[in-house]
Protein backbone atom coordinates (compact mmCIF):
# COMPACT_ATOMS: atom_id res chain seq x y z
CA UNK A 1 132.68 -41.32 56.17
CA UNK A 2 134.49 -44.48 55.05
CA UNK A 3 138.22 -42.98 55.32
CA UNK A 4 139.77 -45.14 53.31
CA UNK A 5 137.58 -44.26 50.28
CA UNK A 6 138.99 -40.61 50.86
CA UNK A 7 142.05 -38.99 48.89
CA UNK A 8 143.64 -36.31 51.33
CA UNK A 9 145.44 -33.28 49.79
CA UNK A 10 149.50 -33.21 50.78
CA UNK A 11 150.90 -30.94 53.23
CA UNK A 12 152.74 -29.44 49.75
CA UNK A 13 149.64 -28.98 48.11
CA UNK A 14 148.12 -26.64 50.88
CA UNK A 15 151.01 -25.13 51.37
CA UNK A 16 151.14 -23.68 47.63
CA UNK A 17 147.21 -23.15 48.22
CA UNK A 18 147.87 -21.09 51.21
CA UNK A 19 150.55 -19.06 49.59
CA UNK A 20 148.12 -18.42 46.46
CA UNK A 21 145.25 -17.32 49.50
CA UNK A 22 147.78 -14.81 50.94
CA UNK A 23 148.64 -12.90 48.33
CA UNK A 24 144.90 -12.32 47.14
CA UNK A 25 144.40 -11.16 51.02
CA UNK A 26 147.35 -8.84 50.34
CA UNK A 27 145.93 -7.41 47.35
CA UNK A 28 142.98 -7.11 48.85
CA UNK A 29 144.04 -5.12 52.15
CA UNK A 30 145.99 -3.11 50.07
CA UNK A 31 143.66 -2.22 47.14
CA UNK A 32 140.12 -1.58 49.59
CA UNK A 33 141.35 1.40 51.42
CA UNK A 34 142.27 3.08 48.06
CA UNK A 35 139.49 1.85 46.47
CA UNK A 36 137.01 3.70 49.54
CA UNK A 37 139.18 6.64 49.35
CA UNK A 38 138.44 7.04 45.99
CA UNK A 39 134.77 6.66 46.35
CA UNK A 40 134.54 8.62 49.47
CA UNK A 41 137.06 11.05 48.83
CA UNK A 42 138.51 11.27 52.40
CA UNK A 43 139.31 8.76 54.86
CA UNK A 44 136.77 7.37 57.26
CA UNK A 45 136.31 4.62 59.33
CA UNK A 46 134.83 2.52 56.76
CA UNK A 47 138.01 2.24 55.04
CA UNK A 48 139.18 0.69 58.37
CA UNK A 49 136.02 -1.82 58.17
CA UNK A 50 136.48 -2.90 54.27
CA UNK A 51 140.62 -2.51 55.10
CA UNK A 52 140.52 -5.58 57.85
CA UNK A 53 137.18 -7.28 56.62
CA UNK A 54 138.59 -9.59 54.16
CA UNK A 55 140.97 -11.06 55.45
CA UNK A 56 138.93 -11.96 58.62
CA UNK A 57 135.78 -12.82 56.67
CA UNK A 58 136.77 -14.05 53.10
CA UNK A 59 137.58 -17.79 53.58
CA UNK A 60 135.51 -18.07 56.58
CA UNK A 61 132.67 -17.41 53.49
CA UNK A 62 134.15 -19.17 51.04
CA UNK A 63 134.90 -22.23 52.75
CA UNK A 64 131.16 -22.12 53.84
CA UNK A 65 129.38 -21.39 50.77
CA UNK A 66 131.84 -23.21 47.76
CA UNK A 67 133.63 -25.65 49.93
CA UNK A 68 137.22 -23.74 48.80
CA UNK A 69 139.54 -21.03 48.36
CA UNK A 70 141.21 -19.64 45.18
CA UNK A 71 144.39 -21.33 45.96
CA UNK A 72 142.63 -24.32 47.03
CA UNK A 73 140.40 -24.42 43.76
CA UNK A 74 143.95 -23.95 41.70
CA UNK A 75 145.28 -27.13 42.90
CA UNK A 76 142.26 -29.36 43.42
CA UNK A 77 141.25 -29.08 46.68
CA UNK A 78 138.70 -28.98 48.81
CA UNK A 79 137.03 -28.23 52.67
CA UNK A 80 134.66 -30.99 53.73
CA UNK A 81 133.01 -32.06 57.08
CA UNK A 82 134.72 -35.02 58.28
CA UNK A 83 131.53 -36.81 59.44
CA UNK A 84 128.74 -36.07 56.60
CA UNK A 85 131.08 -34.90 53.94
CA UNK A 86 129.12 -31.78 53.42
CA UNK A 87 130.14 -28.16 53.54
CA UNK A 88 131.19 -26.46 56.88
CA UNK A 89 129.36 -24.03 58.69
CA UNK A 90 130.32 -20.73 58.92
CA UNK A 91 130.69 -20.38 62.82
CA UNK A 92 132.73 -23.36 62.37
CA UNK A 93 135.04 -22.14 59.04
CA UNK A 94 135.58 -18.98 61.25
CA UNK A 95 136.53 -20.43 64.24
CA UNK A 96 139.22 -22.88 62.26
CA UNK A 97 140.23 -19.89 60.00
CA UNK A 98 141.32 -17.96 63.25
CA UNK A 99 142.63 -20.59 64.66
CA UNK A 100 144.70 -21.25 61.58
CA UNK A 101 146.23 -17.51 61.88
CA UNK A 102 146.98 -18.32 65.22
CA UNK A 103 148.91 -20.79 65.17
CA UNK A 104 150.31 -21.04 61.59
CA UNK A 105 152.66 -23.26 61.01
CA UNK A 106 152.35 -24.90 63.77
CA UNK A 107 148.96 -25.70 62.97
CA UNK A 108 149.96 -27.51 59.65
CA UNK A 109 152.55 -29.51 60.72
CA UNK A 110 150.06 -31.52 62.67
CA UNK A 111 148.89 -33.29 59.33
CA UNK A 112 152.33 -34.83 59.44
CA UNK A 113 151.09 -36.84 62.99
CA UNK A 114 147.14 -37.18 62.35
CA UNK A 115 145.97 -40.34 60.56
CA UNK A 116 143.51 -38.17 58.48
CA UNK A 117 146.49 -35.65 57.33
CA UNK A 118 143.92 -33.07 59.41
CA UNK A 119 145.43 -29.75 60.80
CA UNK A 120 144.64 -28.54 64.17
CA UNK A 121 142.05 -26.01 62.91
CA UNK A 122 140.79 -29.03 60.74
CA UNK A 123 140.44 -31.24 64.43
CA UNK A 124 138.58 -27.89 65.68
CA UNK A 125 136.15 -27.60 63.15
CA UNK A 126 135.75 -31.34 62.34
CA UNK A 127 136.95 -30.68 58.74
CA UNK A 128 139.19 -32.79 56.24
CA UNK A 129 140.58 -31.18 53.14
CA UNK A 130 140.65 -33.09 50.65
CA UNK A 131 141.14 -33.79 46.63
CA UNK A 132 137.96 -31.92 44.54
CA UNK A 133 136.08 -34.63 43.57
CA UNK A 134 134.80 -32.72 40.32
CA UNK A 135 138.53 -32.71 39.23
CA UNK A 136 138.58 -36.06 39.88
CA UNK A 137 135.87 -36.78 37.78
CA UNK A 138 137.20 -34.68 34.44
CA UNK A 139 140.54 -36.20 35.40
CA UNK A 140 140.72 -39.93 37.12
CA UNK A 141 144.72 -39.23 37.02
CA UNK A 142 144.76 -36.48 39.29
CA UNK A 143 143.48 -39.04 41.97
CA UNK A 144 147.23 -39.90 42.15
CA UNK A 145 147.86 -36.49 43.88
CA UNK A 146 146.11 -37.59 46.71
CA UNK A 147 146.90 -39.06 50.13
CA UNK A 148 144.96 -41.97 51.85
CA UNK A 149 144.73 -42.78 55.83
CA UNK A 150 147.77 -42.80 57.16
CA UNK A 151 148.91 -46.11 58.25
CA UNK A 152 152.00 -47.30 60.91
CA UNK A 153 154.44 -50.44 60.20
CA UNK A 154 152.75 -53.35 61.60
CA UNK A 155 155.83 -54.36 63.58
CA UNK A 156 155.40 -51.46 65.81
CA UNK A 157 153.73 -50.15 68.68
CA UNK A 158 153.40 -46.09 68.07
CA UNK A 159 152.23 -43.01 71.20
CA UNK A 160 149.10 -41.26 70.11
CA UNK A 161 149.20 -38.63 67.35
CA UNK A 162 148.57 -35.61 70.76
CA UNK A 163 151.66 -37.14 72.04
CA UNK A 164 153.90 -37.46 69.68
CA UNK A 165 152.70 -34.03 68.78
CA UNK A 166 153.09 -32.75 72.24
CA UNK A 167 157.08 -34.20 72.15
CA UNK A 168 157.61 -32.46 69.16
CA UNK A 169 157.02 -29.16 70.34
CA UNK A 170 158.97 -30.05 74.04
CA UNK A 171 161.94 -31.09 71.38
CA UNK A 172 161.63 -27.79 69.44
CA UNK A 173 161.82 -25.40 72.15
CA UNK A 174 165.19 -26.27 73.37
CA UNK A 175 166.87 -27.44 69.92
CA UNK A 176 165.55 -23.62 69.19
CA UNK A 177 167.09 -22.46 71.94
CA UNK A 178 170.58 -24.21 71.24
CA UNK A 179 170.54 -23.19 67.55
CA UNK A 180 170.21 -19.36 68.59
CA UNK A 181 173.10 -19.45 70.86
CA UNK A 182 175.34 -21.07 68.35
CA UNK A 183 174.24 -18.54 65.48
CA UNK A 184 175.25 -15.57 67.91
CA UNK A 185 178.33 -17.32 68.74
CA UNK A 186 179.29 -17.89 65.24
CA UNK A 187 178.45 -14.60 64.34
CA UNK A 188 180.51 -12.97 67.56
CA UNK A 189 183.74 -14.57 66.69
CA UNK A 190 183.63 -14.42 62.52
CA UNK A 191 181.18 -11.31 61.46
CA UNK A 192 183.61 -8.07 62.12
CA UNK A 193 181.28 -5.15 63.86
CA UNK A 194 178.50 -7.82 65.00
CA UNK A 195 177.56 -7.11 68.38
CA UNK A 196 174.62 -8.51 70.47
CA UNK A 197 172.84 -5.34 71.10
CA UNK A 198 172.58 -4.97 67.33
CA UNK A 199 171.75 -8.70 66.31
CA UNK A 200 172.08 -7.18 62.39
CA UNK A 201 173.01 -10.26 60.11
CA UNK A 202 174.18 -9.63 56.85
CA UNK A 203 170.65 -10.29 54.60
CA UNK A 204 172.64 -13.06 52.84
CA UNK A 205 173.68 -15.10 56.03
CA UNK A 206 170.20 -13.93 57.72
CA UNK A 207 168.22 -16.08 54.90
CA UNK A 208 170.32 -19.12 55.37
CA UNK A 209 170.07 -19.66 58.77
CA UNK A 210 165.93 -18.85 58.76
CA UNK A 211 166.19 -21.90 56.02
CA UNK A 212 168.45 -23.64 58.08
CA UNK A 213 165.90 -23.38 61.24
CA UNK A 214 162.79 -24.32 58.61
CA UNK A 215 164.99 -27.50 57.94
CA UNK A 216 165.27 -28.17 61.80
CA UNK A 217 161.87 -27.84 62.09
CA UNK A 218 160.72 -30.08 59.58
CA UNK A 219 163.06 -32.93 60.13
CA UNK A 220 162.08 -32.83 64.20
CA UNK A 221 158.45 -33.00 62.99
CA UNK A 222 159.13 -35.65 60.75
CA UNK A 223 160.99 -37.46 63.38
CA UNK A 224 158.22 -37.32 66.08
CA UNK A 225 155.49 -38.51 63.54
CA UNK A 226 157.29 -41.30 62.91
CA UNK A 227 158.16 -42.27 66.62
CA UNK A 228 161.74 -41.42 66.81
CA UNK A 229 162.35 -39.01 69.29
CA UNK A 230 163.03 -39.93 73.32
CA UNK A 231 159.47 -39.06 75.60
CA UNK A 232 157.33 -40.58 72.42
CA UNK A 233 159.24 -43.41 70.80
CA UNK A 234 157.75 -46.01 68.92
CA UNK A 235 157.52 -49.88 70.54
CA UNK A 236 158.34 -53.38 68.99
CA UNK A 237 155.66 -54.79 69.37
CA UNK A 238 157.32 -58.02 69.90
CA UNK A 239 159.23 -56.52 72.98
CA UNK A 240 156.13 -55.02 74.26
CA UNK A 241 154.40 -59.07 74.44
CA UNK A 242 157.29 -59.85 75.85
CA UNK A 243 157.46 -57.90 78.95
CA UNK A 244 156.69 -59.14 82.82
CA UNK A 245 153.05 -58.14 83.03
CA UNK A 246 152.27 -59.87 79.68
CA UNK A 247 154.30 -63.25 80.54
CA UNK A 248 152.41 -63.47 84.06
């Protein structure tokens, strides 16, 4: 496929997609069992089977057979193969749909570093997600929602996507790390009754640091995909002809 032909969806968009996707999996796991018991009139193990079976098989199928989710048809887009633009196969939508659960977050943040704003599950199963192209044709507009190939300043040398990737999470580990101990210092010497063994925040503070740590996490992605943190640091590329080997 000629990339840069293709409109990608945002990392925004499939966020609110994925959101949409998890609460109809909720509903679901909630309503089957009472919906066999109901039926049956006493528990069995089928309500077990239908309990677990949509939310391991439902996009797998979907993504197979119509190309998207609920949430994804909501906002426009779509699951294509990256090489023939066609639908993926169902091994293959399983495989990237576990591997999505997996690793979640983690997973999605990789569109921040790939040129194709592709997940990791998308690299696994060769897929791009991208804008619906029937919403595209009611509406040309909604083409402006899209994303195209990522591209790099010119001046500038930049690591591979894997290793700026690859920084990011060597980065995250011990900036984690660091923010933990200074949360349960702050909380030791200004939260009256906090103790370690009972590592009980009040709700209110609890919710601001887990934004707080989103936050981290973001801006250190957004760092490494652009080349700014130490290990995977982007190059002048002027510097780089500039060097011994290339003047010899």
């Amino acid at each position: 496929m000629d990339g840069s032909q293709v409109l990608y969806a945002t990392l925004p968009r499939r966020i609110k997609a994925s959101i949409i996707d998890g609460i109809v999996l909720l509903t679901l796991f909630i309503l089957s069992p009472m919906v066999i018991h109901f039926l049956l009139g006493n528990d069995t193990g089928l309500s077990a089977v239908v309990m677990f079976a949509p939310p391991l098989f439902l996009e797998p199928f979907l993504i197979t057979y119509l190309g998207f989710t609920l949430g994804q048809y909501i906002f426009g887009i779509q699951v294509i193969r990256a090489d023939t633009g066609g639908k993926c196969p169902l091994m293959a939508s399983f495989g990237r749909y576990c591997t999505k659960g997996l690793l979640g977050g983690l997973s999605m943040v990789y569109m921040l570093f790939s040129k194709k704003h592709q997940a990791i599950h998308d690299h696994l199963a060769k897929t791009l997600v991208v804008l619906s192209s029937e919403k595209i044709k009611q509406n040309p507009d909604f083409s402006n929602y899209g994303e195209r190939e990522q591209t790099f300043e010119g001046d500038y040398s930049y690591p591979s996507a894997l290793k700026r990737f690859v920084f990011f999470f060597l980065w995250l580990i011990p900036v984690s790390i660091v923010y933990g101990f200074i949360i349960e210092g702050a909380a030791l010497l200004l939260l009256p009754g906090y103790t370690i063994e009972t590592e009980k925040l009040p709700n209110g503070i609890d919710t601001a640091t887990d934004l707080i740590g989103s936050l981290i996490f973001i801006a250190l992605a957004i760092l490494a995909s652009k080349g700014y943190l130490p290990g995977a640091k982007r190059k002048p590329k002027a510097l780089e002809n500039n060097t011994p080997d290339s003047a010899s």
